[in-house]
C-alpha atoms as a PDB file:
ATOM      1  CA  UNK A   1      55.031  68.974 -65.349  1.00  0.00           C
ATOM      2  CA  UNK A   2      54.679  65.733 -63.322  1.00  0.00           C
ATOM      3  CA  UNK A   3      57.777  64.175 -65.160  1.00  0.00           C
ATOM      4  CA  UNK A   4      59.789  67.633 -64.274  1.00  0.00           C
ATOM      5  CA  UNK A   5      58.628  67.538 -60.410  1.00  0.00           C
ATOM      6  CA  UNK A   6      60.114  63.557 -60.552  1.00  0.00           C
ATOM      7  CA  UNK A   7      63.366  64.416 -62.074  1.00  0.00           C
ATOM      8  CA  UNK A   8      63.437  67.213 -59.677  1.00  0.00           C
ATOM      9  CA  UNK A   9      63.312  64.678 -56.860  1.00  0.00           C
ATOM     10  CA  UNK A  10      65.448  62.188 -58.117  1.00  0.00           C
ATOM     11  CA  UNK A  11      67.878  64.637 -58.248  1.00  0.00           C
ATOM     12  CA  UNK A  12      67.333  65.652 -54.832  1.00  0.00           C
ATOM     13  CA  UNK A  13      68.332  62.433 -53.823  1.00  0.00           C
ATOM     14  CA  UNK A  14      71.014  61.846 -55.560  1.00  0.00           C
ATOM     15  CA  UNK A  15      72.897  64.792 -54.505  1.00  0.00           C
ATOM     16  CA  UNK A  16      71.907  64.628 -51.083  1.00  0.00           C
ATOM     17  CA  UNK A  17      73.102  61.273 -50.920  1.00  0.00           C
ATOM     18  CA  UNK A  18      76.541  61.953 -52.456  1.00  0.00           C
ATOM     19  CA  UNK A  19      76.221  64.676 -49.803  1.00  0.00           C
ATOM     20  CA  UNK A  20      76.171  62.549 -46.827  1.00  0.00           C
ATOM     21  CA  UNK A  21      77.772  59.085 -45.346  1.00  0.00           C
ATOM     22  CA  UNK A  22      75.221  56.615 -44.488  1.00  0.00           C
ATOM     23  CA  UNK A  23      75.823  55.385 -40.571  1.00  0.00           C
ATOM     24  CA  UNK A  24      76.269  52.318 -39.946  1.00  0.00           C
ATOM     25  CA  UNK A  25      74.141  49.701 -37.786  1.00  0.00           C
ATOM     26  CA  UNK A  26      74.510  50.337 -34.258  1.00  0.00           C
ATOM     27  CA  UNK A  27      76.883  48.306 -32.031  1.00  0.00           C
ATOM     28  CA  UNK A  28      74.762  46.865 -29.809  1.00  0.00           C
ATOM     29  CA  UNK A  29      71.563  46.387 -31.901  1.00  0.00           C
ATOM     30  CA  UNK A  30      70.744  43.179 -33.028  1.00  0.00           C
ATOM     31  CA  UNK A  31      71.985  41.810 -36.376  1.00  0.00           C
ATOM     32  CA  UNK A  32      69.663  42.646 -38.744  1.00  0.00           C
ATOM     33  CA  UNK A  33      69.987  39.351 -41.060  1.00  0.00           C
ATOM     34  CA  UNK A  34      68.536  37.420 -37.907  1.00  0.00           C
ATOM     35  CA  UNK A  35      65.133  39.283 -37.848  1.00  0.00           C
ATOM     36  CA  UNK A  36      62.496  38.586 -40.301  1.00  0.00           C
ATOM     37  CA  UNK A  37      61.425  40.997 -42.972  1.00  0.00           C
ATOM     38  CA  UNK A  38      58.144  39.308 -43.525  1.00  0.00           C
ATOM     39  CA  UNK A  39      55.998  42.302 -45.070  1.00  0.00           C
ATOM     40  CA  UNK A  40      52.997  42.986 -42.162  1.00  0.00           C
ATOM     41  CA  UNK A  41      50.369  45.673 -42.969  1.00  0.00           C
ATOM     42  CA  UNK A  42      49.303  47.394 -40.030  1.00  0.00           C
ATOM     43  CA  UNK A  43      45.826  46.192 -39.186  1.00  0.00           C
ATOM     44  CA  UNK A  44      43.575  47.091 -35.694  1.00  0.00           C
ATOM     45  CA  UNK A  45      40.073  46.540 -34.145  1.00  0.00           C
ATOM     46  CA  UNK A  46      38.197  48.542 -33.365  1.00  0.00           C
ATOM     47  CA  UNK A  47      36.831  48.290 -29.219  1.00  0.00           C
ATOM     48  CA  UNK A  48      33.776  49.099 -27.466  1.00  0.00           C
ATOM     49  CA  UNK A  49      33.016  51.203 -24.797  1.00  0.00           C
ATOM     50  CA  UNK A  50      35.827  53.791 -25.750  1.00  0.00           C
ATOM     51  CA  UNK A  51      38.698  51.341 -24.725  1.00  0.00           C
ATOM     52  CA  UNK A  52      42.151  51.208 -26.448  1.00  0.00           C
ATOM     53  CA  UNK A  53      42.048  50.163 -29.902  1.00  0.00           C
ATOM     54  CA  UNK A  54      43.907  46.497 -29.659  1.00  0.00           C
ATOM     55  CA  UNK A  55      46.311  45.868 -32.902  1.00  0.00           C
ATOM     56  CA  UNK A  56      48.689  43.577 -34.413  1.00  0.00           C
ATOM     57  CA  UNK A  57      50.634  40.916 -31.913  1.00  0.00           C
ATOM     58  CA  UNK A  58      52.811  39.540 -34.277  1.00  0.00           C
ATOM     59  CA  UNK A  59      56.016  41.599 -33.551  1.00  0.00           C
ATOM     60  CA  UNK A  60      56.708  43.174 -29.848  1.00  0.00           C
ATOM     61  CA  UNK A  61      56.731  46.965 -31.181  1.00  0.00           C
ATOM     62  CA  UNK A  62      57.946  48.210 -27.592  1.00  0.00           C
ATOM     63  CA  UNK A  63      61.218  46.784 -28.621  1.00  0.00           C
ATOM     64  CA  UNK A  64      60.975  48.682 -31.395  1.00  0.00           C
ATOM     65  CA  UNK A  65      60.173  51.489 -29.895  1.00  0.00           C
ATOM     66  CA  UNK A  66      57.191  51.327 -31.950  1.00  0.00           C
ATOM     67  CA  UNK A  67      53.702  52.960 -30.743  1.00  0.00           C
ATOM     68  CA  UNK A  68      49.886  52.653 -32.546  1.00  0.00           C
ATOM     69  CA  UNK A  69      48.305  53.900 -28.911  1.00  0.00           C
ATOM     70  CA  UNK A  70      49.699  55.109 -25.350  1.00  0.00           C
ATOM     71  CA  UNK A  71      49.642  52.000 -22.922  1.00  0.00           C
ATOM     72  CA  UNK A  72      50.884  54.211 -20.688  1.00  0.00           C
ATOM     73  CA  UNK A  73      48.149  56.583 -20.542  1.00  0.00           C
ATOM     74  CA  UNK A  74      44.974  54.044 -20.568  1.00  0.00           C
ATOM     75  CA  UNK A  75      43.359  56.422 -17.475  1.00  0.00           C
ATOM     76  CA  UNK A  76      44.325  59.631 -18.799  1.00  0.00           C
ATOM     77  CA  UNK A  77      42.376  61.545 -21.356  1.00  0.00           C
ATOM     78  CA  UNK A  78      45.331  62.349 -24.018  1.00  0.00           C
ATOM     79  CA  UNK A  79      45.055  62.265 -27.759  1.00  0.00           C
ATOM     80  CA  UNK A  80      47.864  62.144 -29.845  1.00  0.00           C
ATOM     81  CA  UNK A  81      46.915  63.637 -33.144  1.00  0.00           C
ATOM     82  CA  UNK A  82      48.659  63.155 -36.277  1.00  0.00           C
ATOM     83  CA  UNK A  83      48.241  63.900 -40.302  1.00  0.00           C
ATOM     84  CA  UNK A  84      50.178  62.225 -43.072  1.00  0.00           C
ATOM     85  CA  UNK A  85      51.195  64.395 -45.818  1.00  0.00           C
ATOM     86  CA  UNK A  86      51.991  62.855 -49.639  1.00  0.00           C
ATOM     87  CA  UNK A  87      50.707  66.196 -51.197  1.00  0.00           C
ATOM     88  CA  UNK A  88      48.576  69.323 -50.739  1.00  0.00           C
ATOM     89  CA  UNK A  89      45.152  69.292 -51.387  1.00  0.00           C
ATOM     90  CA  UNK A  90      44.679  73.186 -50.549  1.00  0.00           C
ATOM     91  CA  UNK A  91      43.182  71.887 -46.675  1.00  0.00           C
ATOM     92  CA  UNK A  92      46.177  72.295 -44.683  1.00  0.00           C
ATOM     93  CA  UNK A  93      46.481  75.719 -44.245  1.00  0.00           C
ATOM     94  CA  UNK A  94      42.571  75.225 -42.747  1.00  0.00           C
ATOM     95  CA  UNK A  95      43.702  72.506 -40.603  1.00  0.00           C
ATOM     96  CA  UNK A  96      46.557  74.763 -39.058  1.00  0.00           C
ATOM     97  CA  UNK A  97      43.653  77.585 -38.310  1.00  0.00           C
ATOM     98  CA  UNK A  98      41.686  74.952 -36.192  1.00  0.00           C
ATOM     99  CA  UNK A  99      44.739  73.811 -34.076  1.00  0.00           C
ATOM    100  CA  UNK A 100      45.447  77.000 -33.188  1.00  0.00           C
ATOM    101  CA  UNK A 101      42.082  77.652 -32.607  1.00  0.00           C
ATOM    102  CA  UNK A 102      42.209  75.084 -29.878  1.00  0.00           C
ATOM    103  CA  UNK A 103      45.784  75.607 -28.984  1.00  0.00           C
ATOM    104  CA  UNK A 104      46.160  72.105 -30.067  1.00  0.00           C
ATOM    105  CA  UNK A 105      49.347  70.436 -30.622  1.00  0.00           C
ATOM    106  CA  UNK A 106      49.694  67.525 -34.167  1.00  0.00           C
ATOM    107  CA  UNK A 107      52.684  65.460 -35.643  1.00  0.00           C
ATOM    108  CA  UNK A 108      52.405  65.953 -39.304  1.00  0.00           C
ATOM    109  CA  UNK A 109      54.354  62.776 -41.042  1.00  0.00           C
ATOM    110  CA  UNK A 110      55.247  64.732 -44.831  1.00  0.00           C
ATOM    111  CA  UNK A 111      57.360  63.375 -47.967  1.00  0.00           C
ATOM    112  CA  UNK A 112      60.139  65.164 -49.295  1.00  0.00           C
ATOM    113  CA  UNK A 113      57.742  65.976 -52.204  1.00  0.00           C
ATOM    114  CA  UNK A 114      55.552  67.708 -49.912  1.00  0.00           C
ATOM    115  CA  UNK A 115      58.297  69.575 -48.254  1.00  0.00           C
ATOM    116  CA  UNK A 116      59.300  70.528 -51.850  1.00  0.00           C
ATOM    117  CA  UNK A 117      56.290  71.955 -52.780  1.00  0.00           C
ATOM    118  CA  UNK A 118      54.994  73.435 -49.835  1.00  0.00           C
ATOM    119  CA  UNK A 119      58.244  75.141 -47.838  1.00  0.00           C
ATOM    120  CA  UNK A 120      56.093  77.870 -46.324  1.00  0.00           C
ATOM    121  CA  UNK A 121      53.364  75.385 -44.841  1.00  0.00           C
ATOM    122  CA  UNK A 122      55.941  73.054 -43.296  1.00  0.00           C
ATOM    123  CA  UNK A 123      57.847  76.052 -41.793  1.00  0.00           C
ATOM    124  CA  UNK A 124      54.710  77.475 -40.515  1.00  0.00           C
ATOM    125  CA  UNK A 125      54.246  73.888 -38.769  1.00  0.00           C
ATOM    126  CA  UNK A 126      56.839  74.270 -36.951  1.00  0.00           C
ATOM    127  CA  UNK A 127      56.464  77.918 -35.886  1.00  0.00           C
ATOM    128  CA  UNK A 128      53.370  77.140 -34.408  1.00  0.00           C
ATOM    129  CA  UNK A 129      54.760  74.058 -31.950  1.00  0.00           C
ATOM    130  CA  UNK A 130      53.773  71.019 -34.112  1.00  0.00           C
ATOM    131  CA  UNK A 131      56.303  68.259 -34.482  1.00  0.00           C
ATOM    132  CA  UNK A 132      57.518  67.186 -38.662  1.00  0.00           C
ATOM    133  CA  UNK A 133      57.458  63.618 -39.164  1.00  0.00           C
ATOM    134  CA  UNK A 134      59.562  61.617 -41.461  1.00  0.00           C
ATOM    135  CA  UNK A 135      57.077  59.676 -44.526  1.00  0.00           C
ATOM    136  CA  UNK A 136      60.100  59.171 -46.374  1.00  0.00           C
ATOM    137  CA  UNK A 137      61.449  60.354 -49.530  1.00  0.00           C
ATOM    138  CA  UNK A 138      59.039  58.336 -52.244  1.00  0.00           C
ATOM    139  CA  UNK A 139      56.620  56.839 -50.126  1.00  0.00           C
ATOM    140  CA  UNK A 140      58.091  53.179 -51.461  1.00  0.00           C
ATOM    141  CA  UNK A 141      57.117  49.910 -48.879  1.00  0.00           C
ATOM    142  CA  UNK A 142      59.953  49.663 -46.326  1.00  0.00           C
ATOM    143  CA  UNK A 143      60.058  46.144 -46.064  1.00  0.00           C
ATOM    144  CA  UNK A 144      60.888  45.856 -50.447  1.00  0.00           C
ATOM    145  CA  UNK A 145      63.604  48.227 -49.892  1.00  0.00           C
ATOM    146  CA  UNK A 146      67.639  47.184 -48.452  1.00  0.00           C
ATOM    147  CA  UNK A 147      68.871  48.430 -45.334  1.00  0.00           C
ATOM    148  CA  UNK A 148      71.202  51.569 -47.293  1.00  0.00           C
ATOM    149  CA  UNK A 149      67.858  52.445 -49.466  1.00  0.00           C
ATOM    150  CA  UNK A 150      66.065  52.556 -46.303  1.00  0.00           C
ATOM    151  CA  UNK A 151      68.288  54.787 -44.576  1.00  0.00           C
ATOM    152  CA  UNK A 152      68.322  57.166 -47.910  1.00  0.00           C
ATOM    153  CA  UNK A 153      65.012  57.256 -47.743  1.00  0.00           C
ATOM    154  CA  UNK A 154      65.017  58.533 -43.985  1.00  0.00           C
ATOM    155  CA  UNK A 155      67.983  60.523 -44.229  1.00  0.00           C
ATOM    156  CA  UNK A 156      67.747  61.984 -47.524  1.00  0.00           C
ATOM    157  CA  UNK A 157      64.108  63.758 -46.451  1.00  0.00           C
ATOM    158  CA  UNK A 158      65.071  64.736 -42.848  1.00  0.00           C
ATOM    159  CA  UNK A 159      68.281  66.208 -44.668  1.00  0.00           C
ATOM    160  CA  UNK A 160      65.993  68.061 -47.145  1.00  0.00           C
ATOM    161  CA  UNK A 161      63.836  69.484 -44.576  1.00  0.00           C
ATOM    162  CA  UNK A 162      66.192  71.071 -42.611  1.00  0.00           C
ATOM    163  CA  UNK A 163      68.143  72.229 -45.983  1.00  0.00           C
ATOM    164  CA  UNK A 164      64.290  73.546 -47.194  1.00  0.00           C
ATOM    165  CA  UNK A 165      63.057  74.974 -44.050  1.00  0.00           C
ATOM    166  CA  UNK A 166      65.877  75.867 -41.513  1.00  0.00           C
ATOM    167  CA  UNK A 167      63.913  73.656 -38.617  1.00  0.00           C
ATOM    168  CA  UNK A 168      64.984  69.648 -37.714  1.00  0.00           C
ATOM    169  CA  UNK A 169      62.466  66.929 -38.446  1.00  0.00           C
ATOM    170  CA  UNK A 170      61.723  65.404 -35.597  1.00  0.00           C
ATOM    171  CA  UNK A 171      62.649  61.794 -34.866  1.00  0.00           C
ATOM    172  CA  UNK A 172      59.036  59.820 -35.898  1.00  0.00           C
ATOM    173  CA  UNK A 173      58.776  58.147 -38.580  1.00  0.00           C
ATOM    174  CA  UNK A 174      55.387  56.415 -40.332  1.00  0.00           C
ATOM    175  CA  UNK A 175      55.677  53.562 -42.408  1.00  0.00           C
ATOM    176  CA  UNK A 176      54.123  54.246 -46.398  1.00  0.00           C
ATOM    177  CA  UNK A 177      51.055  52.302 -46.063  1.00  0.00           C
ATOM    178  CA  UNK A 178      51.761  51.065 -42.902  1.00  0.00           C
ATOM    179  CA  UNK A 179      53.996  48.131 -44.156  1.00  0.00           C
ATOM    180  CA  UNK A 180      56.461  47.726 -42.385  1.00  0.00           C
ATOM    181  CA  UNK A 181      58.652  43.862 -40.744  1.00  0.00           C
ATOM    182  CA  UNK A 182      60.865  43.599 -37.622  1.00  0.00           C
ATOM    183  CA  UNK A 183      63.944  44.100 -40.051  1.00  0.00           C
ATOM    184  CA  UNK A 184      62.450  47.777 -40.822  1.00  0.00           C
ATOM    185  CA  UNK A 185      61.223  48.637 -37.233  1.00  0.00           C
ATOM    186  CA  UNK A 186      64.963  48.150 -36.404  1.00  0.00           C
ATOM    187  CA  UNK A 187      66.936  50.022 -38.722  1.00  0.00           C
ATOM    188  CA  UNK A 188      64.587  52.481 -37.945  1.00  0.00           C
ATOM    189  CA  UNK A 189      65.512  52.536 -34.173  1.00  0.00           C
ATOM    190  CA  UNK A 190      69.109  52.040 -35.325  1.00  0.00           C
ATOM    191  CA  UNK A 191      68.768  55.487 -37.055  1.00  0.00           C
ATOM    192  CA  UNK A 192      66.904  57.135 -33.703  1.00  0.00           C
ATOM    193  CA  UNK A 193      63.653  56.741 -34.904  1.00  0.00           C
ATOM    194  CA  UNK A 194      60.125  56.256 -33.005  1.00  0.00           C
ATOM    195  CA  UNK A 195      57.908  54.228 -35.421  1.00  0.00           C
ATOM    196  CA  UNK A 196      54.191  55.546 -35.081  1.00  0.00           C
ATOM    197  CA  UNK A 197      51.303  53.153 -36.311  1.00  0.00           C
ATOM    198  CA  UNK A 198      47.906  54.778 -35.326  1.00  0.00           C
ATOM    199  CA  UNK A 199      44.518  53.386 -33.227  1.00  0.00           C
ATOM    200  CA  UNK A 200      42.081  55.392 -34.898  1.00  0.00           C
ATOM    201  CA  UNK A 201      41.658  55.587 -38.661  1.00  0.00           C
ATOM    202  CA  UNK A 202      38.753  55.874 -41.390  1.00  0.00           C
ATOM    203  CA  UNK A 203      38.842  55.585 -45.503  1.00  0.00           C
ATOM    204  CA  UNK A 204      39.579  59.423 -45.990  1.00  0.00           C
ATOM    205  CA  UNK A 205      42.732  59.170 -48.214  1.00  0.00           C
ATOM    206  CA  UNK A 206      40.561  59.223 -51.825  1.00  0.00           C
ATOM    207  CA  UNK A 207      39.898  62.360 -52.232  1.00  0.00           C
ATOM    208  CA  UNK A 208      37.474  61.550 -55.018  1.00  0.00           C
ATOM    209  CA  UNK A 209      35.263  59.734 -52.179  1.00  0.00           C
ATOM    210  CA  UNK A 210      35.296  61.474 -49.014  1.00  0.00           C
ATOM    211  CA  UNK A 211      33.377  60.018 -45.983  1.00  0.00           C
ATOM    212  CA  UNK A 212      32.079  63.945 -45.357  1.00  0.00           C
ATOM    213  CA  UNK A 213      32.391  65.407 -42.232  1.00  0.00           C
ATOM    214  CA  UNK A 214      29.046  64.306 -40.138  1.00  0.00           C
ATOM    215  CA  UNK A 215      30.995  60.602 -40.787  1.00  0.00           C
ATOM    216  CA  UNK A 216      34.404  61.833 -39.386  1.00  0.00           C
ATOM    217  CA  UNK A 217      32.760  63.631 -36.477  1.00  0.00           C
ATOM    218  CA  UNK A 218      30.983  60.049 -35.300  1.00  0.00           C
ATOM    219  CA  UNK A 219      33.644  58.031 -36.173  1.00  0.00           C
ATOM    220  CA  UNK A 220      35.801  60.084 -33.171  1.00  0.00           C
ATOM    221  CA  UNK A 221      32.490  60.341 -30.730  1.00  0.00           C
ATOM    222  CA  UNK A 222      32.227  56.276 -30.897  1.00  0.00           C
ATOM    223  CA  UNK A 223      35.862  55.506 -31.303  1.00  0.00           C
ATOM    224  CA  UNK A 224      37.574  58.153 -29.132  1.00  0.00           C
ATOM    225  CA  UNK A 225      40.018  56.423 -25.941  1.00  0.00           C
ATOM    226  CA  UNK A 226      42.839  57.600 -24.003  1.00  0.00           C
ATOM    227  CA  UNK A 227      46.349  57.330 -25.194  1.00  0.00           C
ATOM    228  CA  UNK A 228      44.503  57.481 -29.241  1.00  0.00           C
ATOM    229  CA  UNK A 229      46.690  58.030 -32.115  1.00  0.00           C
ATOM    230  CA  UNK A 230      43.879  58.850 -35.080  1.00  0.00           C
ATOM    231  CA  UNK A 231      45.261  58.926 -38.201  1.00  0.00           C
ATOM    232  CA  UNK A 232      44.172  61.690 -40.654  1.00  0.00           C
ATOM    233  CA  UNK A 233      45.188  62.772 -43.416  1.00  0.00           C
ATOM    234  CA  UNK A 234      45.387  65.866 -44.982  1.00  0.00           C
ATOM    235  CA  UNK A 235      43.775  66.185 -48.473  1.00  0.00           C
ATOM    236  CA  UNK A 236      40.695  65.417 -47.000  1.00  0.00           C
ATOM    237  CA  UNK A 237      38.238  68.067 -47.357  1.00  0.00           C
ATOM    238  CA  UNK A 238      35.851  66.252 -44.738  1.00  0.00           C
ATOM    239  CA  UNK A 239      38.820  66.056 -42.643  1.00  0.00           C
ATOM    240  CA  UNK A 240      39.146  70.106 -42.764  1.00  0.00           C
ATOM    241  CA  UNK A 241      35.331  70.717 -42.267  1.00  0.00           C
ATOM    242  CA  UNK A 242      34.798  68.018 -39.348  1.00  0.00           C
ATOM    243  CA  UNK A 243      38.338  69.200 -37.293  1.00  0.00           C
ATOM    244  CA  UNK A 244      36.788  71.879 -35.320  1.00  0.00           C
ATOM    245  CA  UNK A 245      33.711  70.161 -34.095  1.00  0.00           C
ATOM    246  CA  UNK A 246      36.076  67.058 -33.513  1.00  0.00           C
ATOM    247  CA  UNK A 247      38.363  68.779 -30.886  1.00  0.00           C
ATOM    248  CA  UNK A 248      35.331  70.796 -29.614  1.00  0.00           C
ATOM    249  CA  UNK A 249      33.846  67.359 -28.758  1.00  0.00           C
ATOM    250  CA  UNK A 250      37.232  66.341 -27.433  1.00  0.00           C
ATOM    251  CA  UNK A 251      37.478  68.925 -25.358  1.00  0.00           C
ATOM    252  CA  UNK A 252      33.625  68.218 -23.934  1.00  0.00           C
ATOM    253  CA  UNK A 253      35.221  65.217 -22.781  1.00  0.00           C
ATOM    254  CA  UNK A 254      37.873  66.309 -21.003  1.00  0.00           C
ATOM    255  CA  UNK A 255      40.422  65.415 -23.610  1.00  0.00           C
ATOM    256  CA  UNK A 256      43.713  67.327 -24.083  1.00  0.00           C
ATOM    257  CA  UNK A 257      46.150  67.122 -27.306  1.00  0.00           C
ATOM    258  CA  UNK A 258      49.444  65.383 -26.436  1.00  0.00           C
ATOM    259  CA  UNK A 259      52.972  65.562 -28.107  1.00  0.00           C
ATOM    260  CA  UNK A 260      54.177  62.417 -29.412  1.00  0.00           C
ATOM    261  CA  UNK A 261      57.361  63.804 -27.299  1.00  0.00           C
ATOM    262  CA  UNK A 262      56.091  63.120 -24.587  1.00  0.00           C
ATOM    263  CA  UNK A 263      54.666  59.015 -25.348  1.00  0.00           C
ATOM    264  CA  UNK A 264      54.844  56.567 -23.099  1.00  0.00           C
ATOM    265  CA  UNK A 265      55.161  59.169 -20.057  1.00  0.00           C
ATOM    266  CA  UNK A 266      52.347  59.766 -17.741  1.00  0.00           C
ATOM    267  CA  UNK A 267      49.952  62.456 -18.987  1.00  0.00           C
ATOM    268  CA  UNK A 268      50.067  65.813 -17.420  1.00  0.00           C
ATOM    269  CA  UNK A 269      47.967  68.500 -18.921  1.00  0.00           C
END
């Protein structure tokens, strides 16, 4: 069955990309053969006192228009929160429940594998005001791929999601693995992209060793700042239990649920 779902997307792929001409670099962005591709992995520590997260200084990301937190918003109590999506775990559909439960607004970054597989979930995503994220077509690191593979990789999934659902993915994109190199950041603007890293995050990916839920709910009580982007991800079945608590808290602290629209803009809630 595996085998089958991977010809299944190859094919995808190939027939959206005979489909479609892939744009070429923008005229006034820089040439991409003078910025480095060096391979960073997105890194950040942690702060006290429920300041911004500080990250990686290595590349300028606002030229990038690149985000991991809201600079912006450093007095405002706004959380930007956001789920990647590689597969279904049978938790999203829960996840959905609590956001609406706290008329809370999330950017969902999904594969075209998870589009694939779960039409219905993505669609009801968007019905209920969250924004669709691109996490690429095969979740391969950016920086090991060339410029046209890269652009496949964006295209071919935004192309499938509208072709799967009927709705646009929206124009964020998040790095597999968080690897990513000023080369990548930029074809990624080229294509209209905003790149978003994260300033919150915990091990809840392996879904053989979740953290549990008491874990995830003190993680966000001692880690929580204005302008946060947590990362989250959605097979987690701590995740799931600890989301309605977490916003409760949130909201205890005066804390509203932004849309990555609206970045970089003064909060207004």
């Amino acid at each position: 069955a595996r085998e089958t779902k991977e010809k299944k997307e190859q094919t995808s792929l190939k027939s959206t990309k005979e489909a479609r001409k892939i744009p070429a670099t923008v005229n006034d962005a820089p040439d991409l053969a003078t910025l480095s591709n060096k391979k960073q992995a997105w890194w950040l520590k942690r702060m006290a006192d429920h300041e911004q997260s500080q990250a990686q200084e290595e590349i300028d990301l606002d030229s990038y228009d690149a985000y991991y937190v809201d600079k912006a918003n450093k007095k405002n109590k706004v959380i930007y929160l956001t789920f990647d999506c590689g597969y279904e775990n049978g938790y999203t559909g829960q996840i959905l429940d609590t956001l609406k439960k706290h008329k809370a607004t999330a950017m969902f970054f999904v594969t075209q594998t998870y589009i694939r597989d779960n039409v219905d979930l993505v669609k009801r995503m968007k019905k209920e005001g969250h924004l669709v994220g691109n996490h690429t077509v095969r979740h391969q690191s950016m920086p090991e791929l060339s410029e046209r593979d890269i652009k496949e990789e964006l295209i071919a999934c935004a192309d499938y999601c509208k072709e799967a659902t009927g709705y646009e993915m929206d124009r964020f994109v998040r790095p597999p693995m968080g690897e990513y190199s000023e080369r990548t950041l930029q074809i990624c603007k080229n294509l209209g992209y905003k790149t978003i890293f994260w300033s919150m995050a915990y091990m809840d990916y392996d879904v053989k060793k979740q953290p549990g839920a008491e874990y995830v709910i003190q993680h966000f009580k001692q880690y929580y700042h204005n302008g946060a982007i947590p990362l989250m991800h959605n097979v987690s079945s701590s995740n799931a239990e600890a989301l309605d608590r977490v916003l409760t808290n949130l909201e205890k602290e005066g804390f509203f649920f932004g849309n990555l629209d609206n970045i970089g803009k003064i909060a207004v809630e």
